[in-house]
PDB file of N, CA and C in Angstrom:
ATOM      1  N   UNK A   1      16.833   5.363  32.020  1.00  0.00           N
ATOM      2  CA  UNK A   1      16.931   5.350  30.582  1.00  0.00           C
ATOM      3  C   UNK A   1      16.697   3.944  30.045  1.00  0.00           C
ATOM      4  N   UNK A   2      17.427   2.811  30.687  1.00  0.00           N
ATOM      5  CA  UNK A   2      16.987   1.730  30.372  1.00  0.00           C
ATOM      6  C   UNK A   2      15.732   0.945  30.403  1.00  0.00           C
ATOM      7  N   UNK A   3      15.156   1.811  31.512  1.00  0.00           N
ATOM      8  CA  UNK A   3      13.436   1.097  31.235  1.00  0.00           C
ATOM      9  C   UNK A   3      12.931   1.553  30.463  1.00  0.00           C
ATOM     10  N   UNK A   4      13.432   3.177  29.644  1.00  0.00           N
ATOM     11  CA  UNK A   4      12.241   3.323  28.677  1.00  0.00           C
ATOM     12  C   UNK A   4      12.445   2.404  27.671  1.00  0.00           C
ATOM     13  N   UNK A   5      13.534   2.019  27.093  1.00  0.00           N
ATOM     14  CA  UNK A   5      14.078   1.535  26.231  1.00  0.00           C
ATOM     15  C   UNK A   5      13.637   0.015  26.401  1.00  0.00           C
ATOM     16  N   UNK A   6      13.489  -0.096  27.791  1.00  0.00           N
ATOM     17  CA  UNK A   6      13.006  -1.533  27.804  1.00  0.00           C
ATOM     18  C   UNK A   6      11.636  -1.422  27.808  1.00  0.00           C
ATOM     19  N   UNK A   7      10.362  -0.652  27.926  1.00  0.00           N
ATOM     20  CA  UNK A   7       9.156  -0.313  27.690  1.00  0.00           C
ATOM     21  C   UNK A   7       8.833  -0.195  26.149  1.00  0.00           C
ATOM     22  N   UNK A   8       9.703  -0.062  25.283  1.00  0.00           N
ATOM     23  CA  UNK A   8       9.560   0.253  23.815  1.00  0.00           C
ATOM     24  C   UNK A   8       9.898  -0.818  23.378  1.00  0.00           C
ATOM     25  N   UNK A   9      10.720  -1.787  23.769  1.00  0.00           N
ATOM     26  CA  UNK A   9      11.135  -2.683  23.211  1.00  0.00           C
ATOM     27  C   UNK A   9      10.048  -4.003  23.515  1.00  0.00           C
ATOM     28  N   UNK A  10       9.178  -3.779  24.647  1.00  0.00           N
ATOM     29  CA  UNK A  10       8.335  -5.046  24.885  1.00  0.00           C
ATOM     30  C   UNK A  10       7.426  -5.153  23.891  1.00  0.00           C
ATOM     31  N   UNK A  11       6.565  -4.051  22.905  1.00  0.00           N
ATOM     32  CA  UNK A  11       5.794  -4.124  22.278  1.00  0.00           C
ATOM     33  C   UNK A  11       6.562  -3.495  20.938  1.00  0.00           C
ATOM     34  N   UNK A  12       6.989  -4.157  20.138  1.00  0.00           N
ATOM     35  CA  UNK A  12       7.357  -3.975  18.893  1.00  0.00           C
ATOM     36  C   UNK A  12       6.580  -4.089  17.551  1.00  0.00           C
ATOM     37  N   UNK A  13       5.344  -4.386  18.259  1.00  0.00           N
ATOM     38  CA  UNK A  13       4.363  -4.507  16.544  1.00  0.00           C
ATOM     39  C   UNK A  13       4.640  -2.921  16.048  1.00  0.00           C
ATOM     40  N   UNK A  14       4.539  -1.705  16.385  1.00  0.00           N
ATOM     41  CA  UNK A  14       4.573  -0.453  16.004  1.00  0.00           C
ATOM     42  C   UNK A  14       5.604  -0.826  14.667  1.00  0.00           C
ATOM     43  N   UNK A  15       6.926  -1.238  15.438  1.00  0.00           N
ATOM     44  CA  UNK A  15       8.445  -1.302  14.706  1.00  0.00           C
ATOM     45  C   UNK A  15       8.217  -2.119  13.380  1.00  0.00           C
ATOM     46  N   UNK A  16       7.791  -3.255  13.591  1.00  0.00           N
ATOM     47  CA  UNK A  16       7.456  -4.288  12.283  1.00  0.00           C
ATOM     48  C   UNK A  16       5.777  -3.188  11.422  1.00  0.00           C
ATOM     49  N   UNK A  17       4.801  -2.887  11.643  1.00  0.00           N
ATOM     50  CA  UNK A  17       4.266  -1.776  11.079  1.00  0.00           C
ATOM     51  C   UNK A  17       4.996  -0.999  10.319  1.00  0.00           C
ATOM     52  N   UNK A  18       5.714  -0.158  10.937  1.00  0.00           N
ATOM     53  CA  UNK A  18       6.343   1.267   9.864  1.00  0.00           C
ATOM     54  C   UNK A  18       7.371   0.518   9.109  1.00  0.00           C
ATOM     55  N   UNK A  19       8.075  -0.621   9.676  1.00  0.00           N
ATOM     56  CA  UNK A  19       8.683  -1.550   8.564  1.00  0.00           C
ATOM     57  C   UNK A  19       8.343  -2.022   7.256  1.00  0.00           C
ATOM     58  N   UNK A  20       7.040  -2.486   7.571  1.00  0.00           N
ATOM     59  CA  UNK A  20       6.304  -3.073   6.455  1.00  0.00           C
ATOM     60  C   UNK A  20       5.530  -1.880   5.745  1.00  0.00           C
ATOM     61  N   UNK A  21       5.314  -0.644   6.176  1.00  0.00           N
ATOM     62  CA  UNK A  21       5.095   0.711   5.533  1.00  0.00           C
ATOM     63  C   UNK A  21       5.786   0.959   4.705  1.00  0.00           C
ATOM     64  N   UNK A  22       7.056   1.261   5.614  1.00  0.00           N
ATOM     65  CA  UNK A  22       8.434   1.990   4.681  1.00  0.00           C
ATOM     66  C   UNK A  22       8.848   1.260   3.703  1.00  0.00           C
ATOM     67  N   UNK A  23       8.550  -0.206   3.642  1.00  0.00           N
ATOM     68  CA  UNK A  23       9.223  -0.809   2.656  1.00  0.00           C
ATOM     69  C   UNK A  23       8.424  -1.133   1.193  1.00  0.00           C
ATOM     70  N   UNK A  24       7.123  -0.992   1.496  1.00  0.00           N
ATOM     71  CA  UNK A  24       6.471  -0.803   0.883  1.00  0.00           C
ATOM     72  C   UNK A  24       6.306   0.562  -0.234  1.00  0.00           C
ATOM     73  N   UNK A  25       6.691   1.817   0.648  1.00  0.00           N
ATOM     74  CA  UNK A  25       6.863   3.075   0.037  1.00  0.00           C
ATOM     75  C   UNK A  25       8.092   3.148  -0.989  1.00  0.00           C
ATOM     76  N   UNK A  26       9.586   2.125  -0.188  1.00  0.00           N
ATOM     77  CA  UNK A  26      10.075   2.248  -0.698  1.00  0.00           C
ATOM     78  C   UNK A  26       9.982   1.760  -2.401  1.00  0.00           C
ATOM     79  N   UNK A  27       9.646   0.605  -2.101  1.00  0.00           N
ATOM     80  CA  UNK A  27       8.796   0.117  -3.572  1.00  0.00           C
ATOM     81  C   UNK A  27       8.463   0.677  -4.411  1.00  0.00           C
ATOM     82  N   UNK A  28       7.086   1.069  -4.130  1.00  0.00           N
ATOM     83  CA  UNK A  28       6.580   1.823  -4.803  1.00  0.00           C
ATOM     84  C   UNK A  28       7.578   3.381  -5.690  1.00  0.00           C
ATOM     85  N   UNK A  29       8.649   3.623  -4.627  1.00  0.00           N
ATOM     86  CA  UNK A  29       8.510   4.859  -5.163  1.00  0.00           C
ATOM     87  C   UNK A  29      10.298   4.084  -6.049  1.00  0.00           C
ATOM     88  N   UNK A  30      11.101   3.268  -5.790  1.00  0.00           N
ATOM     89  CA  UNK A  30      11.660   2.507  -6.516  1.00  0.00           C
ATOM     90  C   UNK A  30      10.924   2.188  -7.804  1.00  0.00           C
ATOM     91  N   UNK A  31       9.942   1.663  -8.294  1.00  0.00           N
ATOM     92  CA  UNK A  31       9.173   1.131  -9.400  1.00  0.00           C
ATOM     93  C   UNK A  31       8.816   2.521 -10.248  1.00  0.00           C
ATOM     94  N   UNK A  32       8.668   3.166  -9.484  1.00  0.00           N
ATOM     95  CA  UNK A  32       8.589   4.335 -10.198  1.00  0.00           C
ATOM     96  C   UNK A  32       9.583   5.443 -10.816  1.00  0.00           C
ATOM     97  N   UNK A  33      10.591   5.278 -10.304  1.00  0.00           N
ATOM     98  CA  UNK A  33      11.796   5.638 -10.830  1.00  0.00           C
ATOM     99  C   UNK A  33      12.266   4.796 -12.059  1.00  0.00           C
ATOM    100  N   UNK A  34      12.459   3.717 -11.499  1.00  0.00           N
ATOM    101  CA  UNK A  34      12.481   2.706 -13.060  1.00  0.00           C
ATOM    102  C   UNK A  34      11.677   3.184 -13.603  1.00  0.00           C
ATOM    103  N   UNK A  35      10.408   3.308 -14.184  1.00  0.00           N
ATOM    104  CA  UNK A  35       9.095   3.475 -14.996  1.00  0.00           C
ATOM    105  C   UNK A  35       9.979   4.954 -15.755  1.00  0.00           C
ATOM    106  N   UNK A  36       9.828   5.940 -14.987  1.00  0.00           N
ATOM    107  CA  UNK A  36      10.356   7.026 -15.378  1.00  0.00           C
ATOM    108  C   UNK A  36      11.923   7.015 -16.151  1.00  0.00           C
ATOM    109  N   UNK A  37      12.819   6.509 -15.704  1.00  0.00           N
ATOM    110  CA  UNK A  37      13.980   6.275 -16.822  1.00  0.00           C
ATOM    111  C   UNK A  37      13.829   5.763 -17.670  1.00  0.00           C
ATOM    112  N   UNK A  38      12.889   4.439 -18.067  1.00  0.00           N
ATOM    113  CA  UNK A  38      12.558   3.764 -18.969  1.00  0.00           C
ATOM    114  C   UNK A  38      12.411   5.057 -20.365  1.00  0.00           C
ATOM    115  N   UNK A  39      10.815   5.754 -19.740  1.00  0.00           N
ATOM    116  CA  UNK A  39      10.258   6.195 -20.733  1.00  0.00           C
ATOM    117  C   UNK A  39      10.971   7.402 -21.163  1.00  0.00           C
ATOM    118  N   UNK A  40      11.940   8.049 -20.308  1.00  0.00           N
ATOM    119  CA  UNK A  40      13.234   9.169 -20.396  1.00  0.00           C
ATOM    120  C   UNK A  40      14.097   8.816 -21.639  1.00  0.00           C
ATOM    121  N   UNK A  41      14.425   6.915 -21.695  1.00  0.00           N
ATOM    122  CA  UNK A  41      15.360   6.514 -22.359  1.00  0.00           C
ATOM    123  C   UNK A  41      14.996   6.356 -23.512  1.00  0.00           C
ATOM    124  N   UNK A  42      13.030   5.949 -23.654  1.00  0.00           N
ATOM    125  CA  UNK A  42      12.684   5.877 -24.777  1.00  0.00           C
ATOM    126  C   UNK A  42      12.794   6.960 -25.772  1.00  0.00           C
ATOM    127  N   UNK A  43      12.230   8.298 -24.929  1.00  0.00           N
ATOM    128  CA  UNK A  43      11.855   9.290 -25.895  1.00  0.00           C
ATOM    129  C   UNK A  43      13.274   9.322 -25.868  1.00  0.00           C
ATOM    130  N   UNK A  44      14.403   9.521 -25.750  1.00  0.00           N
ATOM    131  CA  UNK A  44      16.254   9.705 -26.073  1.00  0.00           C
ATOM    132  C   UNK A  44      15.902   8.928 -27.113  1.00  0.00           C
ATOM    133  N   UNK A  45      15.923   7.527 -27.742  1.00  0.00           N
ATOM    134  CA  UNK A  45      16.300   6.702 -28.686  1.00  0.00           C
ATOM    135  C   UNK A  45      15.138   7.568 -29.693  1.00  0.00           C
ATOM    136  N   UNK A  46      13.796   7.757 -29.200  1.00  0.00           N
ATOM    137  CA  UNK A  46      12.901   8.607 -30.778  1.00  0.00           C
ATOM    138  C   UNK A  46      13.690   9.304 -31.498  1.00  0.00           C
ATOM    139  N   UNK A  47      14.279  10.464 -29.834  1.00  0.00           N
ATOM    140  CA  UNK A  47      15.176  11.829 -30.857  1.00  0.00           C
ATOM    141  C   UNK A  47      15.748  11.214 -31.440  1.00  0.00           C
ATOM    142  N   UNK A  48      16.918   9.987 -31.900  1.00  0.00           N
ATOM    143  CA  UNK A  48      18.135  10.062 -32.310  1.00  0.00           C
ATOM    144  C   UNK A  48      17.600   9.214 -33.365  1.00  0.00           C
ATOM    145  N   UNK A  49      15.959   8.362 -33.303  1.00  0.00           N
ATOM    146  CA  UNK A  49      15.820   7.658 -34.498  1.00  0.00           C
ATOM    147  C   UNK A  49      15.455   8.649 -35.690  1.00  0.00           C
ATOM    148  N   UNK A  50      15.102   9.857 -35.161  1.00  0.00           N
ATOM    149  CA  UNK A  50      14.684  11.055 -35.987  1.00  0.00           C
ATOM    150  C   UNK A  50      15.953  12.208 -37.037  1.00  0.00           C
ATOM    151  N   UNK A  51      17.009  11.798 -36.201  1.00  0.00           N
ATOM    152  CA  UNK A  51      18.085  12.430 -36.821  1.00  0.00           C
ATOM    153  C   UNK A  51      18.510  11.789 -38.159  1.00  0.00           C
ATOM    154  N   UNK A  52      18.880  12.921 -39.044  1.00  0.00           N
ATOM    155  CA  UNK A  52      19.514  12.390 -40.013  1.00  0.00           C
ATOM    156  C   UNK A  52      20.995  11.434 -40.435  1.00  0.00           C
ATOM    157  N   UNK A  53      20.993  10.543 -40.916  1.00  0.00           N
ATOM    158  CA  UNK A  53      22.064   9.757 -40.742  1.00  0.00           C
ATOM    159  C   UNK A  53      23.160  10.446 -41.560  1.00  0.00           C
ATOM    160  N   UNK A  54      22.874  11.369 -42.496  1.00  0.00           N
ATOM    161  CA  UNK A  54      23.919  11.650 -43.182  1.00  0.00           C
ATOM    162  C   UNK A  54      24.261  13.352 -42.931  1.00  0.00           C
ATOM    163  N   UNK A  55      25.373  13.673 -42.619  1.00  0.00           N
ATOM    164  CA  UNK A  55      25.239  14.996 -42.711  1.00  0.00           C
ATOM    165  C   UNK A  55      25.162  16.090 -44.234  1.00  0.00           C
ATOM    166  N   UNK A  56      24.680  17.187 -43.652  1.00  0.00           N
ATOM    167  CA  UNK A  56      24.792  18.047 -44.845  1.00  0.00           C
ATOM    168  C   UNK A  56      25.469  18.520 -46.263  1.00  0.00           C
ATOM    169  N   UNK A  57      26.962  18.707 -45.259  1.00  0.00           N
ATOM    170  CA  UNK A  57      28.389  18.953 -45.833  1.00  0.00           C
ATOM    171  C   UNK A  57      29.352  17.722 -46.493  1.00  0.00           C
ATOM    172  N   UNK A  58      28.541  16.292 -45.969  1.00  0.00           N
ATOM    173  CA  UNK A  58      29.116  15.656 -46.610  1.00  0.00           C
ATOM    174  C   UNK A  58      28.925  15.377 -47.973  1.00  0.00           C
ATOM    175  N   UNK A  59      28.076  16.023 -48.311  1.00  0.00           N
ATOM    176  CA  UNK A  59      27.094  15.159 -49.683  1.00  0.00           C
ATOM    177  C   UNK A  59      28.164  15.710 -50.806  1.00  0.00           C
ATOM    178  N   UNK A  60      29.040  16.692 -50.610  1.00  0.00           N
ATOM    179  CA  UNK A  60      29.984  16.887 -51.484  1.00  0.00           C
ATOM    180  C   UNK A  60      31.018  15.847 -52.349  1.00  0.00           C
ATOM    181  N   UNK A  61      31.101  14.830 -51.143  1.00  0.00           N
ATOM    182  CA  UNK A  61      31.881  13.482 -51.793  1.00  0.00           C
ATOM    183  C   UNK A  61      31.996  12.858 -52.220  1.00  0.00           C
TER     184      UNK A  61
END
């Protein structure tokens, strides 16, 4: 068991590869989540710039 482990471990470029993959993906798909809440949060603030400030029932007062 230990030689395979020591056979995998002599050549590690593979390991630094999917490293520099994955972290990359992770990125990407991080940046994109931000991007997406952003524009989630924007259209939230449209709706509420669209609402009326005064209600209906109050206008009685």
């Amino acid at each position: 068991m230990s030689k395979i482990v020591g056979k995998l471990l002599e050549d590690v470029t593979w390991l630094q590869n999917l490293s520099g993959f994955l972290t990359l993906f992770f990125l990407a798909l991080f940046i994109v989540l931000v991007v997406r809440v952003f524009r989630w949060k924007k259209e939230k603030v449209e709706e509420y710039k669209n609402l009326p400030l005064t209600d209906n029932d109050s206008d009685d007062l």
